[in-house]
N, C-alpha and C. Protein backbone atom coordinates (compact mmCIF):
# COMPACT_ATOMS: atom_id res chain seq x y z
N UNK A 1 11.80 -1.35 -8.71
CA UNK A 1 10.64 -2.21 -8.61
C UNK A 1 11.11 -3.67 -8.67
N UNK A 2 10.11 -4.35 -7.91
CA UNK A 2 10.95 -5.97 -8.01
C UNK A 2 10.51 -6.92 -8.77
N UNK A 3 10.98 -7.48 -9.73
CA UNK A 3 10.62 -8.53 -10.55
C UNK A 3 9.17 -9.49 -10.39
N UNK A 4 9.72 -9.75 -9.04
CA UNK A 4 8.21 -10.26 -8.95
C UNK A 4 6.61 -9.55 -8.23
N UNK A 5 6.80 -8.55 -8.63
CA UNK A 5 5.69 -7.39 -8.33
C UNK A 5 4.44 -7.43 -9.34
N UNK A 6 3.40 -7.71 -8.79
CA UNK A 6 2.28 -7.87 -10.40
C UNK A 6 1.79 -6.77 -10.53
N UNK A 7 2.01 -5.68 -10.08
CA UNK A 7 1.70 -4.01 -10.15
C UNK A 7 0.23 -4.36 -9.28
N UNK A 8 -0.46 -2.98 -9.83
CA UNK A 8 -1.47 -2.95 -9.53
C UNK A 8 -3.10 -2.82 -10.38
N UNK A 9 -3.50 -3.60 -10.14
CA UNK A 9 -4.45 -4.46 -11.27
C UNK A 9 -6.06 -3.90 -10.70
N UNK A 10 -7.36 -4.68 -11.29
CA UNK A 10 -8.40 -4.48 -11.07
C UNK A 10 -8.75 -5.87 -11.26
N UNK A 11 -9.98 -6.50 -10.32
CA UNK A 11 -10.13 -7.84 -10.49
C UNK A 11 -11.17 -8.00 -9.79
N UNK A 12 -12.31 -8.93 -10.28
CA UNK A 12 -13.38 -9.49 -9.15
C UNK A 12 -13.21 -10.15 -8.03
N UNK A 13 -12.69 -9.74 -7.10
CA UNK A 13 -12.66 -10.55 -5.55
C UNK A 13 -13.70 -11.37 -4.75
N UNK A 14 -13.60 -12.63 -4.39
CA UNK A 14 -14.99 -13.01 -3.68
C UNK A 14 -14.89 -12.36 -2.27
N UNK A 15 -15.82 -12.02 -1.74
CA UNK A 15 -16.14 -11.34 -1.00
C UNK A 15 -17.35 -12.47 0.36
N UNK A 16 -16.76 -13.22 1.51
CA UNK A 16 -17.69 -13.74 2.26
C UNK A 16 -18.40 -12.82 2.63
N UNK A 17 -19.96 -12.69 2.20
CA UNK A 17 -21.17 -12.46 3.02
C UNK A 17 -21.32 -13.29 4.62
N UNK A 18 -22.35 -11.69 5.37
CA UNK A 18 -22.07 -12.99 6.93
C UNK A 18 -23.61 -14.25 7.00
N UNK A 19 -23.88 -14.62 6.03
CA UNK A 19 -24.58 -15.73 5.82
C UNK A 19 -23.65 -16.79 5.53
N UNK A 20 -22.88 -16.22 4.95
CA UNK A 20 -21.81 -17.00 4.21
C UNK A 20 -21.48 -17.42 2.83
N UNK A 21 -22.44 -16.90 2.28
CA UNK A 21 -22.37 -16.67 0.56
C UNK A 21 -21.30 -16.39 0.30
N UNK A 22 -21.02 -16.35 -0.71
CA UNK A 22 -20.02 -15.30 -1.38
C UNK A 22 -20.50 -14.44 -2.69
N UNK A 23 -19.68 -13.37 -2.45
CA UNK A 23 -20.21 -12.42 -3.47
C UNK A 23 -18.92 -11.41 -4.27
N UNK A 24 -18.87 -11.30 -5.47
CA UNK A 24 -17.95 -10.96 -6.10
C UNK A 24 -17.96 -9.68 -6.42
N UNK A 25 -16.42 -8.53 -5.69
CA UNK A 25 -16.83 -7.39 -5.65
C UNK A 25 -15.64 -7.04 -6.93
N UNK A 26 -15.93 -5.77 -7.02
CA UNK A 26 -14.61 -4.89 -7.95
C UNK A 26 -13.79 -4.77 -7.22
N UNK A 27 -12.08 -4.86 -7.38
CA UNK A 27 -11.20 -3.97 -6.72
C UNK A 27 -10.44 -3.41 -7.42
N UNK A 28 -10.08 -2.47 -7.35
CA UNK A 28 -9.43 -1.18 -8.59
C UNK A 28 -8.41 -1.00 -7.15
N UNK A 29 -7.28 -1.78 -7.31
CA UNK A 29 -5.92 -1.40 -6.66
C UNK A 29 -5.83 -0.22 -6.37
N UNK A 30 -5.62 0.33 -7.46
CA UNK A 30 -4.96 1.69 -7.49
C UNK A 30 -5.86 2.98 -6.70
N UNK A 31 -7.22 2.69 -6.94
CA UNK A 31 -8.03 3.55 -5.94
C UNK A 31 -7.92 3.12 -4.59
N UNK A 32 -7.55 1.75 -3.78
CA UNK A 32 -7.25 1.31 -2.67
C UNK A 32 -5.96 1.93 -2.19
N UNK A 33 -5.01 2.19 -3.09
CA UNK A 33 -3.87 2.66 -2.89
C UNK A 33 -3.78 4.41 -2.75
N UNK A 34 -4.85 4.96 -3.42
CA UNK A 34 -4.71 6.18 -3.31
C UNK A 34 -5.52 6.64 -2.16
N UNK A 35 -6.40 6.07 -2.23
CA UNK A 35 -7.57 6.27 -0.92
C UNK A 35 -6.76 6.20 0.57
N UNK A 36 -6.19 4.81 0.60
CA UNK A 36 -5.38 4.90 1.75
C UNK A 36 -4.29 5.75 1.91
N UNK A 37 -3.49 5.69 0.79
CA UNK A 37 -2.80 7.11 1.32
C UNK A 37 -3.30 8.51 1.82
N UNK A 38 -4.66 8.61 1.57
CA UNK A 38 -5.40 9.47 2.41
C UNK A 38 -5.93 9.74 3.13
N UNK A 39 -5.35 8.25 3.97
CA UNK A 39 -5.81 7.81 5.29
C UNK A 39 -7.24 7.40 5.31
N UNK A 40 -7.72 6.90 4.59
CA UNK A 40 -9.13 5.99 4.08
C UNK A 40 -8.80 4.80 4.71
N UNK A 41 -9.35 4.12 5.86
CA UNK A 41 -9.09 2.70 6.33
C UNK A 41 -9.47 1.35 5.27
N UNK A 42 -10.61 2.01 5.30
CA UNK A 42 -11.22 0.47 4.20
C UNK A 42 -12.21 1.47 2.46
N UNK A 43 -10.98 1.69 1.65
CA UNK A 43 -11.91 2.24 0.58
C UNK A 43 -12.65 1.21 -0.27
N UNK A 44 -12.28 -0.11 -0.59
CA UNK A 44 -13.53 -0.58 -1.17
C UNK A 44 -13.56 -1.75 -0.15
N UNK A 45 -15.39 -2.83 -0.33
CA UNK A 45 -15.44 -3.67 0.71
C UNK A 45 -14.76 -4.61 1.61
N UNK A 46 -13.61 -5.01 0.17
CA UNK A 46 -12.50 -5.91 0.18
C UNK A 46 -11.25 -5.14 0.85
N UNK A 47 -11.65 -4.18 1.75
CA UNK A 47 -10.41 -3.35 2.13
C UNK A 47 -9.42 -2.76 1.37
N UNK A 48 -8.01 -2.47 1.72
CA UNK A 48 -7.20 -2.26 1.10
C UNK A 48 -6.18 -3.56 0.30
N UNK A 49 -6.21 -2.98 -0.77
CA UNK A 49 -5.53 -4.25 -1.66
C UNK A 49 -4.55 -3.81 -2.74
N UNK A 50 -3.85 -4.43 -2.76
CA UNK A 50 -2.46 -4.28 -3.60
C UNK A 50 -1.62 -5.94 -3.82
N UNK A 51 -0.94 -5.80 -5.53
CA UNK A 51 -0.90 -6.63 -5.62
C UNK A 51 -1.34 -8.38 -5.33
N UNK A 52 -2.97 -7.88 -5.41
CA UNK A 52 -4.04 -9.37 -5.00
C UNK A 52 -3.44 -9.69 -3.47
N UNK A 53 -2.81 -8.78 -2.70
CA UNK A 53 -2.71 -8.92 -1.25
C UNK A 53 -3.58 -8.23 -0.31
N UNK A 54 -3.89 -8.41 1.23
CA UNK A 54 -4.86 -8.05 1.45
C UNK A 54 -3.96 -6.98 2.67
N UNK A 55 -4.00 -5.79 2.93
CA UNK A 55 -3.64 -4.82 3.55
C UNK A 55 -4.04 -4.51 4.62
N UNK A 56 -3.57 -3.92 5.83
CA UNK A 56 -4.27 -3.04 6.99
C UNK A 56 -3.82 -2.04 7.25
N UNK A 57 -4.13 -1.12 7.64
CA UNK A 57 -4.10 0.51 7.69
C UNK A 57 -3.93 0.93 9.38
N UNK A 58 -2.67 0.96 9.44
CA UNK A 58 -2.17 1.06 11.03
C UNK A 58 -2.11 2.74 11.17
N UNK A 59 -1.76 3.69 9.81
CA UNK A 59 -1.81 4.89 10.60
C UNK A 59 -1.21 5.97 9.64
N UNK A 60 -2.15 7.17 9.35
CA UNK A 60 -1.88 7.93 8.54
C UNK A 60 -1.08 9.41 8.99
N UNK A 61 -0.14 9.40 8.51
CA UNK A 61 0.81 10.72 8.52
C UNK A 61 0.66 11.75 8.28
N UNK A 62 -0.47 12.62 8.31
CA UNK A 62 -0.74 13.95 7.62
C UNK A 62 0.89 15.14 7.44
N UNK A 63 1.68 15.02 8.04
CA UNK A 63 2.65 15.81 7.61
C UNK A 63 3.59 15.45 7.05
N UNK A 64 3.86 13.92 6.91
CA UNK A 64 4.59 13.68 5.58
C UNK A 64 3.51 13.28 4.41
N UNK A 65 2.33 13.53 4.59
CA UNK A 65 1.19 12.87 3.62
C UNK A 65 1.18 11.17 3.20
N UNK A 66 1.79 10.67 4.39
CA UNK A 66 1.76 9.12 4.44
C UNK A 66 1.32 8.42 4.91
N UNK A 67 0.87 7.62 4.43
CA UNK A 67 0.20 6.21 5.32
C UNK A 67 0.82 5.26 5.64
N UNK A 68 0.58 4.75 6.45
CA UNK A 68 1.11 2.92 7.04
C UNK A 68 0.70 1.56 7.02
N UNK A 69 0.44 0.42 6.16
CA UNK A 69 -0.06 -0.58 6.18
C UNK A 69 1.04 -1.60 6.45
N UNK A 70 0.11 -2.97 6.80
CA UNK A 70 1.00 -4.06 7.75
C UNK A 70 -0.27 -4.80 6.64
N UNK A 71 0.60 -6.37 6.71
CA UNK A 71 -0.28 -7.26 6.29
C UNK A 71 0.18 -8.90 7.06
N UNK A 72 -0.89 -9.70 6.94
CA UNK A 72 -0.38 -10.96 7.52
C UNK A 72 0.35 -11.57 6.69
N UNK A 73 1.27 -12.38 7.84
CA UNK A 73 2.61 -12.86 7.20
C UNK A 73 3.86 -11.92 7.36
N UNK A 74 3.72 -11.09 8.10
CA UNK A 74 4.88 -10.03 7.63
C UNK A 74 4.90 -9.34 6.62
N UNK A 75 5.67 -7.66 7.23
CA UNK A 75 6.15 -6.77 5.89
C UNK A 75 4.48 -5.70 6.18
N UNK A 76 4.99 -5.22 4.99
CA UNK A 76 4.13 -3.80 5.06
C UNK A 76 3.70 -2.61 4.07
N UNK A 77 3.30 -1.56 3.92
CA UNK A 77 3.89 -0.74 2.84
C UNK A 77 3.49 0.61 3.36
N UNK A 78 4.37 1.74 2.93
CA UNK A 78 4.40 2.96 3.31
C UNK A 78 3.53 3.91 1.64
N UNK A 79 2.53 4.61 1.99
CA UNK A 79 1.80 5.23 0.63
C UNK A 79 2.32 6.42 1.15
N UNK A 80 2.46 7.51 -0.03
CA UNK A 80 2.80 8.59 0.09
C UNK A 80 2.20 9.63 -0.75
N UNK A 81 1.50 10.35 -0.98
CA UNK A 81 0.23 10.94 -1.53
C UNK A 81 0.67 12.30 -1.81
N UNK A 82 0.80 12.24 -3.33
CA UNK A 82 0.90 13.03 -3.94
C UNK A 82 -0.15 13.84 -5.06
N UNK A 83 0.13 15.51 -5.49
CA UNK A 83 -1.24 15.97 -5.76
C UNK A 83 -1.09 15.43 -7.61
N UNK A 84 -0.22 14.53 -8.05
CA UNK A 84 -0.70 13.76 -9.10
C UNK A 84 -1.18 12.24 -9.64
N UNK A 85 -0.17 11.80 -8.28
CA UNK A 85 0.09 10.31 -7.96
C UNK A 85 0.37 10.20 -6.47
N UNK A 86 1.03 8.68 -6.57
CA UNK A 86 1.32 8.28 -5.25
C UNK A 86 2.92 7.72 -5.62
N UNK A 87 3.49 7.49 -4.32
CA UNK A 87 4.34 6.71 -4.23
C UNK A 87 4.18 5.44 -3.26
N UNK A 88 4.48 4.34 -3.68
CA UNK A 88 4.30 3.20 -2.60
C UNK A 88 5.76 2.30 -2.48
N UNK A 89 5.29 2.37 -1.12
CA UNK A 89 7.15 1.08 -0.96
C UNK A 89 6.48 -0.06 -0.05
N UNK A 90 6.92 -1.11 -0.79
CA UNK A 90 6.64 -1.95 0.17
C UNK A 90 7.41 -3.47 0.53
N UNK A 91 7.23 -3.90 1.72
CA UNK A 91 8.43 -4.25 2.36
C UNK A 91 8.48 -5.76 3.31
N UNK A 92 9.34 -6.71 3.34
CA UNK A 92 9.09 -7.68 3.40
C UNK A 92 9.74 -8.40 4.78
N UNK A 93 8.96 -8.50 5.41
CA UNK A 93 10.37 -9.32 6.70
C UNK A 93 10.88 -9.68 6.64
N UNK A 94 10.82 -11.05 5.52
CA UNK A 94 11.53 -12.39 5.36
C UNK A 94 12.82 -11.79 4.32
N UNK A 95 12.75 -10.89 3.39
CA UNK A 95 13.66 -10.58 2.95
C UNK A 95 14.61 -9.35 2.92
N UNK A 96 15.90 -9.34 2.17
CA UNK A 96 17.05 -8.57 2.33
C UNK A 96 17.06 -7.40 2.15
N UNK A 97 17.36 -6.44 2.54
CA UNK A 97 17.81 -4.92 0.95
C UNK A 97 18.98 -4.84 0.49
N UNK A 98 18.94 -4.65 -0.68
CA UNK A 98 20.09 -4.71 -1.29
C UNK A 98 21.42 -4.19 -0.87
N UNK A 99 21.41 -3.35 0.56
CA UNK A 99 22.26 -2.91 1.12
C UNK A 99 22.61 -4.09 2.42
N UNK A 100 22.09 -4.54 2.60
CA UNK A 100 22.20 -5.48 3.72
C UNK A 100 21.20 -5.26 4.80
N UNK A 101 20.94 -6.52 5.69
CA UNK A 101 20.15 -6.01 6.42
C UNK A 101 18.34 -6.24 6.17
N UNK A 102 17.09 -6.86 6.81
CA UNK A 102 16.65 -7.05 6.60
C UNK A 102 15.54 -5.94 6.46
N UNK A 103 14.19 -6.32 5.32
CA UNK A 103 13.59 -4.84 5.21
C UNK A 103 12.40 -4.87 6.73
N UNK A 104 12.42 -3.35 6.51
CA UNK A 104 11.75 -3.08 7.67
C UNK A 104 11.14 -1.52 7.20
N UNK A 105 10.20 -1.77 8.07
CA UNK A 105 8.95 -0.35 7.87
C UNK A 105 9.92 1.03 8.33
N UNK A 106 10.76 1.05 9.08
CA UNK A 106 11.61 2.35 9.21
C UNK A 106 12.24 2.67 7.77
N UNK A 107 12.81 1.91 6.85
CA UNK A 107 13.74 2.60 6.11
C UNK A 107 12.55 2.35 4.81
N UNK A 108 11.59 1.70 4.38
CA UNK A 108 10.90 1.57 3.76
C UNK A 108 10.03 3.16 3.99
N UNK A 109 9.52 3.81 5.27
CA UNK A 109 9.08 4.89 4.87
C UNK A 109 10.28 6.33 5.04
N UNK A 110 11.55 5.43 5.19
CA UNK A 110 12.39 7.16 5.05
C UNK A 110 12.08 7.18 3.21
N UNK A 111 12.82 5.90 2.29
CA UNK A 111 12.53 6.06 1.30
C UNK A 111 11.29 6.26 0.17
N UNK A 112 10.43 6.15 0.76
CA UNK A 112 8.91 6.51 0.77
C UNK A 112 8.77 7.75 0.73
N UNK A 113 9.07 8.69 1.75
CA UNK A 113 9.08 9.88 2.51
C UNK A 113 10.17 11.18 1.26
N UNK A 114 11.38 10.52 1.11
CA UNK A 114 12.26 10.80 0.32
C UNK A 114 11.88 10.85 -0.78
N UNK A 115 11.40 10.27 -1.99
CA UNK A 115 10.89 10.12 -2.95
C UNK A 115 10.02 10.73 -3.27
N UNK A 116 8.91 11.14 -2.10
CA UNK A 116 7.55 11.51 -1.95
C UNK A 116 8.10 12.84 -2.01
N UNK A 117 8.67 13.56 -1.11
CA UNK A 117 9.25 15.10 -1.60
C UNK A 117 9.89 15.56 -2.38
N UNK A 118 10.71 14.86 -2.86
CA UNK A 118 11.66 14.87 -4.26
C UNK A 118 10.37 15.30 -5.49
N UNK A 119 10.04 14.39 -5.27
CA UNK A 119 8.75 14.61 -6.18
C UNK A 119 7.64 15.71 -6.26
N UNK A 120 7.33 16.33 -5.23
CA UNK A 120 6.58 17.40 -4.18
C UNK A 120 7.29 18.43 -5.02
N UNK A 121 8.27 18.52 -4.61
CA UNK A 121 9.57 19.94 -5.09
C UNK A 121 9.14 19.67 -6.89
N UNK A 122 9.23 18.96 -7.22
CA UNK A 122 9.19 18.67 -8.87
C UNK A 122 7.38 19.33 -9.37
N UNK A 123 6.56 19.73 -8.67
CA UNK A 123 5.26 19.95 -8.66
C UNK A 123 4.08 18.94 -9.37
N UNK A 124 4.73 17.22 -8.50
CA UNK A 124 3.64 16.65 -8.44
C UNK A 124 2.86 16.23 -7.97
């Protein structure tokens, strides 16, 4: 996990109304995170959200039980849906992996994918 990761939190989000108000919704991360890994496009109003970032849902995997999100600015994250939890990786254009080489949504969901069955086999 990376240092500067604020996990995943719950928080009042303003929310533009199309009048243009604003209106302040709940977001419970972690149900955004699980939902989408179940291929849920938009589970609460504020879409998908993680770490107070705002997510999009490019495409769910039913046979590795994974999902795909992209966000603006670059980078992305791979959910992986498990029958106790989840696993999430997520991944940055602008920066490195510790192996070299910049991150990218291919090796972000092998290790996603990897983890996610490791875990599967373990009966979670």
């Amino acid at each position: 996990m990376s240092s500067d990761w604020p996990g995943l939190t719950e928080y009042q989000h303003p929310l533009e109304q199309e009048d243009g108000s604003i209106r302040e919704i709940l977001v419970n991360e972690f149900k955004c995170a699980k939902e989408a890994a179940l291929g849920r496009r938009m589970p609460t109003q504020a879409g998908i959200r993680m770490g107070n970032e705002k997510f999009i849902f490019v495409k769910n995997e039913p046979d590795t039980q994974s999902s795909y999100l992209t966000r603006q600015g670059g980078g992305g994250a791979v959910i992986a849906n498990l029958k106790t939890g989840i696993v999430i990786g997520i991944w940055h254009k602008d920066q490195m992996m510790s192996k070299g080489g910049g991150q990218n949504q291919f090796d972000c969901a092998m290790s996603v994918e990897k983890m996610g069955n490791f875990l599967r086999e373990l009966n979670y």
